[in-house]
PDB file of N, CA and C in Angstrom:
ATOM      1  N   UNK A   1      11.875 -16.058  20.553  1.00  0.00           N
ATOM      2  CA  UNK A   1      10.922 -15.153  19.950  1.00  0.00           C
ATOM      3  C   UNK A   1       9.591 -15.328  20.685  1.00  0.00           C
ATOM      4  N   UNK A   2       8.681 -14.532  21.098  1.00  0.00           N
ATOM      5  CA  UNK A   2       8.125 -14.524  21.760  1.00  0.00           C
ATOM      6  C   UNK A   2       6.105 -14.492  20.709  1.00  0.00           C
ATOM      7  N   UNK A   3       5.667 -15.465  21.170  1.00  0.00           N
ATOM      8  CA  UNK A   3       4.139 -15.871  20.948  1.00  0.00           C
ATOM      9  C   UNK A   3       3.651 -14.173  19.505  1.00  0.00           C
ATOM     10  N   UNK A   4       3.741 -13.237  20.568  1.00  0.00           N
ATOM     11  CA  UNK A   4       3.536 -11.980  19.089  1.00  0.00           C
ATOM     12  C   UNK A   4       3.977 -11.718  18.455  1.00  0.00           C
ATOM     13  N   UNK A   5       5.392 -11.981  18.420  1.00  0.00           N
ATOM     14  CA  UNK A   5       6.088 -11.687  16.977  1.00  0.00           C
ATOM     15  C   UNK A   5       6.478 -13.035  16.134  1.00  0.00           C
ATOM     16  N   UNK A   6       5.951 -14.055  16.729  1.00  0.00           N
ATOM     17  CA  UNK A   6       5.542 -15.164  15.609  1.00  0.00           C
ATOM     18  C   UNK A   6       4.107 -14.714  15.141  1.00  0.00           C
ATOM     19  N   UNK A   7       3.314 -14.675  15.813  1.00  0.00           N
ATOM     20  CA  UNK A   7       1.979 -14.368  15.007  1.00  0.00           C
ATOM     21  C   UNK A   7       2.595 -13.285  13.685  1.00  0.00           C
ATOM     22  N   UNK A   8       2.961 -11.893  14.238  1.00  0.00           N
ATOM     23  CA  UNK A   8       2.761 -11.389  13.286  1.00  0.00           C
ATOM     24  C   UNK A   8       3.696 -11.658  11.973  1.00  0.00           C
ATOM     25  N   UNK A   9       5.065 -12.599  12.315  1.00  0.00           N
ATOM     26  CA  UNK A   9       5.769 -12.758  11.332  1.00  0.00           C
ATOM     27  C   UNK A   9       4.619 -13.893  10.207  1.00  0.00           C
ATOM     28  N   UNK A  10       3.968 -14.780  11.106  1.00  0.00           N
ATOM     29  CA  UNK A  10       2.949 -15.522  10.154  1.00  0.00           C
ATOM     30  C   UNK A  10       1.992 -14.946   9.421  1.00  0.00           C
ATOM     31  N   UNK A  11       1.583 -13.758  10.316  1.00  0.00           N
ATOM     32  CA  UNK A  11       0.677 -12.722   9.306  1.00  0.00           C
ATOM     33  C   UNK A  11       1.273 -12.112   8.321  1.00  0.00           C
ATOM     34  N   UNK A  12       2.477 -11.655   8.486  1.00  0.00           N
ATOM     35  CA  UNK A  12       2.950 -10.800   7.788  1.00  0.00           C
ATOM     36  C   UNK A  12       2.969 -11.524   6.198  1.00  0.00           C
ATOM     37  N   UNK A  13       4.342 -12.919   6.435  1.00  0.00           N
ATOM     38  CA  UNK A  13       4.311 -13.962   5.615  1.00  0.00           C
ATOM     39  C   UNK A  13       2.979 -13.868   4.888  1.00  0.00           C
ATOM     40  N   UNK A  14       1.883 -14.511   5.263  1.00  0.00           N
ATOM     41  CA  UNK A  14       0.532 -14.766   5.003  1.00  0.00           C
ATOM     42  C   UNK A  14       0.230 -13.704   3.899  1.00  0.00           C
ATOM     43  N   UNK A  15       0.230 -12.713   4.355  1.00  0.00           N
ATOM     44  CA  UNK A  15      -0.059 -11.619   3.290  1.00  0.00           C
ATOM     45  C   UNK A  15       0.921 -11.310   2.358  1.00  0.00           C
ATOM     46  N   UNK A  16       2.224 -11.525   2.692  1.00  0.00           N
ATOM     47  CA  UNK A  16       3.235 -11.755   1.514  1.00  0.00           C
ATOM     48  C   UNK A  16       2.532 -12.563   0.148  1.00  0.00           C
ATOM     49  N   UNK A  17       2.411 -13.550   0.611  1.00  0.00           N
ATOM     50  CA  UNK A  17       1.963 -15.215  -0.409  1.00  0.00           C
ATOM     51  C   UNK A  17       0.363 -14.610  -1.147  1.00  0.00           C
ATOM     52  N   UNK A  18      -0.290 -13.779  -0.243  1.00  0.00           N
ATOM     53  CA  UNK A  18      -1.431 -13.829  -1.268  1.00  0.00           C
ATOM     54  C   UNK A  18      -1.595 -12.190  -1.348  1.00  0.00           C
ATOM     55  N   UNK A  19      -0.676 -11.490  -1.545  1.00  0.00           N
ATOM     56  CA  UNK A  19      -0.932  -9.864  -1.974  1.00  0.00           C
ATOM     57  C   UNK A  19      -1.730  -9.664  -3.261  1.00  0.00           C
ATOM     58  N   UNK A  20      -1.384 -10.623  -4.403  1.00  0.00           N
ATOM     59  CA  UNK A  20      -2.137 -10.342  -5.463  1.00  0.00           C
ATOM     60  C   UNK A  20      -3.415 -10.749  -5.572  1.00  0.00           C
ATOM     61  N   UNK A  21      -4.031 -11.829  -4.198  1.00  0.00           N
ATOM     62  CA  UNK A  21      -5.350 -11.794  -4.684  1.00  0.00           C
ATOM     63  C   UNK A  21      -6.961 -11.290  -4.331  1.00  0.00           C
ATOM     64  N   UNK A  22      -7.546 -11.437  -4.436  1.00  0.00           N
ATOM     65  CA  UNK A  22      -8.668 -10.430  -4.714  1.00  0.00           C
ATOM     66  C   UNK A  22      -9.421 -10.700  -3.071  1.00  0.00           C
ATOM     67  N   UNK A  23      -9.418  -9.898  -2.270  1.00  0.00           N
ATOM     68  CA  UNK A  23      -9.878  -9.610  -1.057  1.00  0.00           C
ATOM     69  C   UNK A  23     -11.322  -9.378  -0.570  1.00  0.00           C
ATOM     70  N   UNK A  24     -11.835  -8.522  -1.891  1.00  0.00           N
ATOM     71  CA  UNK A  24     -13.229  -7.995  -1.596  1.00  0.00           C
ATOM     72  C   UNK A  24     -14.463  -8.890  -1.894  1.00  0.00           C
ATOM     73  N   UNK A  25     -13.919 -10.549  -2.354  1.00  0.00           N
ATOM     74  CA  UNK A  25     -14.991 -11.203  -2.466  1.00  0.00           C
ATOM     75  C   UNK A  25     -15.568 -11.966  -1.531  1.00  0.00           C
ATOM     76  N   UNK A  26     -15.099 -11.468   0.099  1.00  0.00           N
ATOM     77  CA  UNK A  26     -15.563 -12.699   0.928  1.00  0.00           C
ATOM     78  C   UNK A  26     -16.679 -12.116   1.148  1.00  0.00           C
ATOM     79  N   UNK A  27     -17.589 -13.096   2.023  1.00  0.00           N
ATOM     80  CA  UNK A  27     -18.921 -12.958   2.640  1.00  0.00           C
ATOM     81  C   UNK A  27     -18.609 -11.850   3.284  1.00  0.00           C
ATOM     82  N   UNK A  28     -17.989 -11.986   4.085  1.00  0.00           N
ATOM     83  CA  UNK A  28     -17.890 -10.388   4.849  1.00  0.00           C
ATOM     84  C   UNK A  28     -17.886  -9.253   4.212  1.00  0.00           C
ATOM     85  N   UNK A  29     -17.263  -8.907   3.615  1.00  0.00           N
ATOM     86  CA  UNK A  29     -16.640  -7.360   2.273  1.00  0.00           C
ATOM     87  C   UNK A  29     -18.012  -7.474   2.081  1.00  0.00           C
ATOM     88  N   UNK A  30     -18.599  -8.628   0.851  1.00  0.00           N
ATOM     89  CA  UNK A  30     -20.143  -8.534   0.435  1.00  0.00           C
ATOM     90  C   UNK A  30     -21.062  -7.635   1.674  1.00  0.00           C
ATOM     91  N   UNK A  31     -21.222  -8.119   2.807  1.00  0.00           N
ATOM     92  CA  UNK A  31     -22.150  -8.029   3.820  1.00  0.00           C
ATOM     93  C   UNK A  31     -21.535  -6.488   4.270  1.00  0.00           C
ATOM     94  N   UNK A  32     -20.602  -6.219   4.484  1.00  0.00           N
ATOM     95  CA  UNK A  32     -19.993  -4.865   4.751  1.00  0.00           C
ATOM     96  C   UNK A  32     -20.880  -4.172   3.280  1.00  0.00           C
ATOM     97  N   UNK A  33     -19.861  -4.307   2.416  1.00  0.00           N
ATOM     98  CA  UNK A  33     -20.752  -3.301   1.664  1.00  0.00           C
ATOM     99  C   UNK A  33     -22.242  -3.250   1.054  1.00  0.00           C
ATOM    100  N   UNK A  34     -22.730  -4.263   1.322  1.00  0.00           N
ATOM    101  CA  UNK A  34     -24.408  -4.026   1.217  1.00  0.00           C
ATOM    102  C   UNK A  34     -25.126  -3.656   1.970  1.00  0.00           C
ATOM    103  N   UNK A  35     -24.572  -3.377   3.239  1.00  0.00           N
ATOM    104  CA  UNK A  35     -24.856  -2.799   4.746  1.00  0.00           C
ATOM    105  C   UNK A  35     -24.665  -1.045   4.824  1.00  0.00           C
ATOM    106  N   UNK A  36     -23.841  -0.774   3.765  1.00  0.00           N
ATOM    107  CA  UNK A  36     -23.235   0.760   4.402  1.00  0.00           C
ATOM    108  C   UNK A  36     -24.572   1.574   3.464  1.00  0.00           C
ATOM    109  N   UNK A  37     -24.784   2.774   4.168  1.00  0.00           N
ATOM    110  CA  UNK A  37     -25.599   3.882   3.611  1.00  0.00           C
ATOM    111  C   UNK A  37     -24.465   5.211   3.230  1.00  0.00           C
ATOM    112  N   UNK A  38     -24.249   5.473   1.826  1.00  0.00           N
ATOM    113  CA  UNK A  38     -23.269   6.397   2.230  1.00  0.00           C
ATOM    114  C   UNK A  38     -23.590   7.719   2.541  1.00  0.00           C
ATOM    115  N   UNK A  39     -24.706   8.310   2.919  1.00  0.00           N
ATOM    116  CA  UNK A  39     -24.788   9.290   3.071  1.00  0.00           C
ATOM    117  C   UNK A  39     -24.924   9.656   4.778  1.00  0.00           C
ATOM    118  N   UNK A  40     -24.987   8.580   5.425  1.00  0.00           N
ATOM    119  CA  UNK A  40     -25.266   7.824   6.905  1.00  0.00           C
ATOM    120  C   UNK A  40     -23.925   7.600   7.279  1.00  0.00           C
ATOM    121  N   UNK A  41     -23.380   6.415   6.550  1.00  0.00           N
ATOM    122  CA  UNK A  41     -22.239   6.037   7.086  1.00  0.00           C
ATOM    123  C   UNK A  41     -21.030   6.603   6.930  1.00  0.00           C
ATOM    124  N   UNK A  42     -20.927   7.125   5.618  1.00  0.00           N
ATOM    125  CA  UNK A  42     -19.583   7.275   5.241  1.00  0.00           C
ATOM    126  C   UNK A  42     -19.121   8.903   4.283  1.00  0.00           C
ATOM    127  N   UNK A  43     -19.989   9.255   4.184  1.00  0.00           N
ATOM    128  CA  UNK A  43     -19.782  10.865   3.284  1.00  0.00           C
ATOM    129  C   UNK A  43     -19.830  12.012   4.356  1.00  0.00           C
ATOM    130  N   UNK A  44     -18.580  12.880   4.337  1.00  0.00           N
ATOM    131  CA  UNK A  44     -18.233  13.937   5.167  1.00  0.00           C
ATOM    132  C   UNK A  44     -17.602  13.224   6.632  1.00  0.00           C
ATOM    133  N   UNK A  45     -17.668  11.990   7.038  1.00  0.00           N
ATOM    134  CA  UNK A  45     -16.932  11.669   8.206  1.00  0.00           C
ATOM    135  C   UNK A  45     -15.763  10.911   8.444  1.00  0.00           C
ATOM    136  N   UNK A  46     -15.470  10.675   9.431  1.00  0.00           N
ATOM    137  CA  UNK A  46     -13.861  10.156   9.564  1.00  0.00           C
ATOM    138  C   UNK A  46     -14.357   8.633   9.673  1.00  0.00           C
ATOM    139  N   UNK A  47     -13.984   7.672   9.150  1.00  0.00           N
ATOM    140  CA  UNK A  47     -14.554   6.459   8.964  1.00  0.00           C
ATOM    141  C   UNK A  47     -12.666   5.875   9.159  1.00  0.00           C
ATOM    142  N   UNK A  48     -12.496   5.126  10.312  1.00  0.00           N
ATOM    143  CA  UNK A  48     -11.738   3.921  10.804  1.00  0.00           C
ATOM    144  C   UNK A  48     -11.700   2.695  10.288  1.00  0.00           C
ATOM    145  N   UNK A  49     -10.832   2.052   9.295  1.00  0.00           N
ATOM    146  CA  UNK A  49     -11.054   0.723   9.021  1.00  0.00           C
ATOM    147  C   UNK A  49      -9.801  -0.114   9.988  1.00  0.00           C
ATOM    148  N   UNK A  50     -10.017  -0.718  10.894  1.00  0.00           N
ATOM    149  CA  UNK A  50      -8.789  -1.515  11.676  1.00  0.00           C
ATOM    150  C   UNK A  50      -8.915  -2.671  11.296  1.00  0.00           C
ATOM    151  N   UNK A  51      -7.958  -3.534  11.213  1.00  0.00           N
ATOM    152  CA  UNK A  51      -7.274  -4.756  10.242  1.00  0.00           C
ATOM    153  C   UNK A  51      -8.199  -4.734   8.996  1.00  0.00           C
ATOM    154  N   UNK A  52      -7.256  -3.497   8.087  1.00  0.00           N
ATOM    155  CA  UNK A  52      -7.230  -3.342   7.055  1.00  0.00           C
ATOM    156  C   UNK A  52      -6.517  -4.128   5.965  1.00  0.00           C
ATOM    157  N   UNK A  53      -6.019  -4.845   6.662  1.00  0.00           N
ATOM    158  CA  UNK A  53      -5.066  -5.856   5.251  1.00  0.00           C
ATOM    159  C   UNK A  53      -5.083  -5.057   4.613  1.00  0.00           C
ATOM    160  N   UNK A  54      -4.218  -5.573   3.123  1.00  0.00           N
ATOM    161  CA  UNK A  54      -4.067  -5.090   2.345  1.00  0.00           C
ATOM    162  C   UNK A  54      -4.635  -3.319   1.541  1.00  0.00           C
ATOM    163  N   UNK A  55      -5.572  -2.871   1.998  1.00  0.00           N
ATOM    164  CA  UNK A  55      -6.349  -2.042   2.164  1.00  0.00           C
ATOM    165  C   UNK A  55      -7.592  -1.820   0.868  1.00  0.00           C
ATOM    166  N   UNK A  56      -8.219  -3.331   0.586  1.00  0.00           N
ATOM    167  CA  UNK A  56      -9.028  -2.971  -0.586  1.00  0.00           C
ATOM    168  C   UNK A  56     -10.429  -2.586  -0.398  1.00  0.00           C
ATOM    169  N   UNK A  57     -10.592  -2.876   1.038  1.00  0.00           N
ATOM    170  CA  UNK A  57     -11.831  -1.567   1.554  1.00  0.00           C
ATOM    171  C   UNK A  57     -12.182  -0.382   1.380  1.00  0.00           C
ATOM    172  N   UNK A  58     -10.844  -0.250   2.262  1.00  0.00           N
ATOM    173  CA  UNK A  58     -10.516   1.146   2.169  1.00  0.00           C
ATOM    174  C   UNK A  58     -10.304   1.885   0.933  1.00  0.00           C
ATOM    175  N   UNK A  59      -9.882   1.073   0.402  1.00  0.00           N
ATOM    176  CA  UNK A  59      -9.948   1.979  -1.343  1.00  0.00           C
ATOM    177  C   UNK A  59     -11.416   1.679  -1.782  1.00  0.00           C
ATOM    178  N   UNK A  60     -12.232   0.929  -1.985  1.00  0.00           N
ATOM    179  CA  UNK A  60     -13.187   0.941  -2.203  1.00  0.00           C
ATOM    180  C   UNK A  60     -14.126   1.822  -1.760  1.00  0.00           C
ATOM    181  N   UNK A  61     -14.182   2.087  -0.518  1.00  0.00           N
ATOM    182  CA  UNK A  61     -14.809   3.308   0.377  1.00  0.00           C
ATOM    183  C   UNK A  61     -14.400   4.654  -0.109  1.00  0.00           C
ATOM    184  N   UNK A  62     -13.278   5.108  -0.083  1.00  0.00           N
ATOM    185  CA  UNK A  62     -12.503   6.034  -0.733  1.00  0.00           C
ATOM    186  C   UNK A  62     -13.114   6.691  -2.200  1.00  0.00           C
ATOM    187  N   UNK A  63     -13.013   5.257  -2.871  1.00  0.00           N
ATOM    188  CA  UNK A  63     -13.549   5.443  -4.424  1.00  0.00           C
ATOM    189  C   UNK A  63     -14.687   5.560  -4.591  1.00  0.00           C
ATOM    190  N   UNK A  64     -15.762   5.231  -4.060  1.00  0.00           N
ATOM    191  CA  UNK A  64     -16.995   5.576  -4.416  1.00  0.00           C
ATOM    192  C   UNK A  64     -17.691   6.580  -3.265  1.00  0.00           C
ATOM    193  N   UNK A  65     -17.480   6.810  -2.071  1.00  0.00           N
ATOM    194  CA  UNK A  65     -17.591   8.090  -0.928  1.00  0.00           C
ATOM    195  C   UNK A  65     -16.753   8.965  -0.720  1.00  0.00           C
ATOM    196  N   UNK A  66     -17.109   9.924  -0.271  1.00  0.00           N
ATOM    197  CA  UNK A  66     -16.308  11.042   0.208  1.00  0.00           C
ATOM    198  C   UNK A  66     -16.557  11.199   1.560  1.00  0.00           C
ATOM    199  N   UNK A  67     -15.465  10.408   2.151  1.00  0.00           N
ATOM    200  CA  UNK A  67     -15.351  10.422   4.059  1.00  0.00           C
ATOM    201  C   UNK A  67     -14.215  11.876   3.910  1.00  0.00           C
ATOM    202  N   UNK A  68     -14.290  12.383   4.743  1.00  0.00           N
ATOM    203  CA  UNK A  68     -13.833  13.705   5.539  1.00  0.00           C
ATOM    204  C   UNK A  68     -12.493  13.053   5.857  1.00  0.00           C
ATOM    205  N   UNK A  69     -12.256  11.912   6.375  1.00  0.00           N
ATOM    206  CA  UNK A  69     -10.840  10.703   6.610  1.00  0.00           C
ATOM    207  C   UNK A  69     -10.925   9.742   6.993  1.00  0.00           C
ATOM    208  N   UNK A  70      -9.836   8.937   6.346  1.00  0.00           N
ATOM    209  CA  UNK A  70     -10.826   7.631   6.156  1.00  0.00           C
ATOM    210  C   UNK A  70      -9.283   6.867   6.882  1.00  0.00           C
ATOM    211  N   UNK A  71      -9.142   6.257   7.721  1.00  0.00           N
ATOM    212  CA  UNK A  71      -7.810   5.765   8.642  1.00  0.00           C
ATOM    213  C   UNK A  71      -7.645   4.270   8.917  1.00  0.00           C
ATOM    214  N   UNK A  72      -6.761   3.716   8.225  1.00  0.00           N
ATOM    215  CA  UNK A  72      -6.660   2.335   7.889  1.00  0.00           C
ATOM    216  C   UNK A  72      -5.745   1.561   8.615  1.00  0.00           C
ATOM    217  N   UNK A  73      -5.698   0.414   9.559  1.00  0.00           N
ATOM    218  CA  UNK A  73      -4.766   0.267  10.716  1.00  0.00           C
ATOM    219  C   UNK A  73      -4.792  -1.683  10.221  1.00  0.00           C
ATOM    220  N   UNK A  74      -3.419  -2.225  10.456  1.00  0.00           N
ATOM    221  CA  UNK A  74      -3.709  -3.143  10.781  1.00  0.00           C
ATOM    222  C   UNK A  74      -2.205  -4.144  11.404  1.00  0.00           C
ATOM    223  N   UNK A  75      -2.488  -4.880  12.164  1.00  0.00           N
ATOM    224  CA  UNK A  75      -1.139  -6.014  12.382  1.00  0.00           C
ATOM    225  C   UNK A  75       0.136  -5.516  11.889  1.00  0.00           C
ATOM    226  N   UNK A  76      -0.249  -6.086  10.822  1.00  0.00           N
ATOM    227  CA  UNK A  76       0.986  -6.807   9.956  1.00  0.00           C
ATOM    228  C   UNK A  76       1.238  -4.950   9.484  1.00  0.00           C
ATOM    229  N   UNK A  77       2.765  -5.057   9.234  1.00  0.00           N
ATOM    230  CA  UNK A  77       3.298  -4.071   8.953  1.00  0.00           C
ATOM    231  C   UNK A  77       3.925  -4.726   6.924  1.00  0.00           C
ATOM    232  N   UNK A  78       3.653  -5.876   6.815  1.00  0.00           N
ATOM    233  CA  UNK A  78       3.612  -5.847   5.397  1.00  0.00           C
ATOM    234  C   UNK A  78       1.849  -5.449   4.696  1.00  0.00           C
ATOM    235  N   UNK A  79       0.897  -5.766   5.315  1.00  0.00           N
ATOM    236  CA  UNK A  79      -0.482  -5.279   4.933  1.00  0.00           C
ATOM    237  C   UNK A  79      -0.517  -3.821   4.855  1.00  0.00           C
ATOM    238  N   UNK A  80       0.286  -3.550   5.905  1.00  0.00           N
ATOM    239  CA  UNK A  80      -0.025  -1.802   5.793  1.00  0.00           C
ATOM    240  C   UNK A  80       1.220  -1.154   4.500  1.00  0.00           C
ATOM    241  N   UNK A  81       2.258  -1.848   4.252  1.00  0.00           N
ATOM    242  CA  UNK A  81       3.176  -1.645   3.113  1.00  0.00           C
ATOM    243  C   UNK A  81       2.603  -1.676   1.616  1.00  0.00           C
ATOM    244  N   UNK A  82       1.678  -2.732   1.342  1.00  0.00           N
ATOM    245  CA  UNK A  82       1.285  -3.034   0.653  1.00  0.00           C
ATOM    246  C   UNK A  82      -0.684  -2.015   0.266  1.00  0.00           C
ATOM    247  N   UNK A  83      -1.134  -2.102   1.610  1.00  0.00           N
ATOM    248  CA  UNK A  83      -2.050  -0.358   1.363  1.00  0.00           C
ATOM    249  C   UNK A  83      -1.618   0.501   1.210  1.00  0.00           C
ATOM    250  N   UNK A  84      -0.304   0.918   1.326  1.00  0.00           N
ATOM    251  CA  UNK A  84       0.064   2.090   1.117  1.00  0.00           C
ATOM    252  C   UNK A  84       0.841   2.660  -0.319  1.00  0.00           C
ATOM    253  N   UNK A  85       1.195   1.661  -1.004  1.00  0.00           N
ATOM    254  CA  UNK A  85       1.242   1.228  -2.287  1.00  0.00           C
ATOM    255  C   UNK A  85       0.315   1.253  -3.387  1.00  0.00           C
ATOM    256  N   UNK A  86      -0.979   1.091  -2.470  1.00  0.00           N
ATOM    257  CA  UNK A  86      -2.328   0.834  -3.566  1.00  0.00           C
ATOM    258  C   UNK A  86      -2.856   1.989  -3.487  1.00  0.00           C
ATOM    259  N   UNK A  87      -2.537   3.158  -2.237  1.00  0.00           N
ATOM    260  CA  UNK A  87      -2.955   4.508  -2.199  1.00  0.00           C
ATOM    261  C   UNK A  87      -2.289   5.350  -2.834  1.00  0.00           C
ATOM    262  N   UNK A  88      -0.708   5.028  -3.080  1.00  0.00           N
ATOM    263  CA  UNK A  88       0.508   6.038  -3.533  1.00  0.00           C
ATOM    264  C   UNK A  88       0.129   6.316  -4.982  1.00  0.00           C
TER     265      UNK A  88
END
């Protein structure tokens, strides 16, 4: 097996083990969203989130702005299983 598809089987795993827990409290998320202007950043435009984990950004962005499209990318193909779940 080759160096990338161990990573991503560890990512994948990784996000298996902690799907249920709460994402949006790191320093970062904080600093992301006390940073955005939505009428600047994010209302009427196509707004990219790449390594979206789980996708609780992106729903967050979603839920309180109105981006024009809002496109959520990441690794692990269980993170993107599991955003797409929280969008369905």
């Amino acid at each position: 097996m080759n160096e990338s598809r161990v990573s991503r089987s560890a990512y994948d795993a990784w996000h298996t083990r902690v799907a249920a827990a709460p994402a949006l409290d790191s320093p970062w998320h904080r600093l992301v969203q006390d940073a955005l202007t939505p009428d600047v950043d994010l209302n009427g435009r196509r707004v990219p989130e790449i390594a979206c984990g789980r996708g609780e950004l992106a729903e967050w962005c979603a839920s309180r702005f109105n981006p024009a499209l809002l496109v959520a990318a990441d690794f692990s193909a269980t993170a993107v299983r599991l955003a797409r779940t929280r969008f369905a």
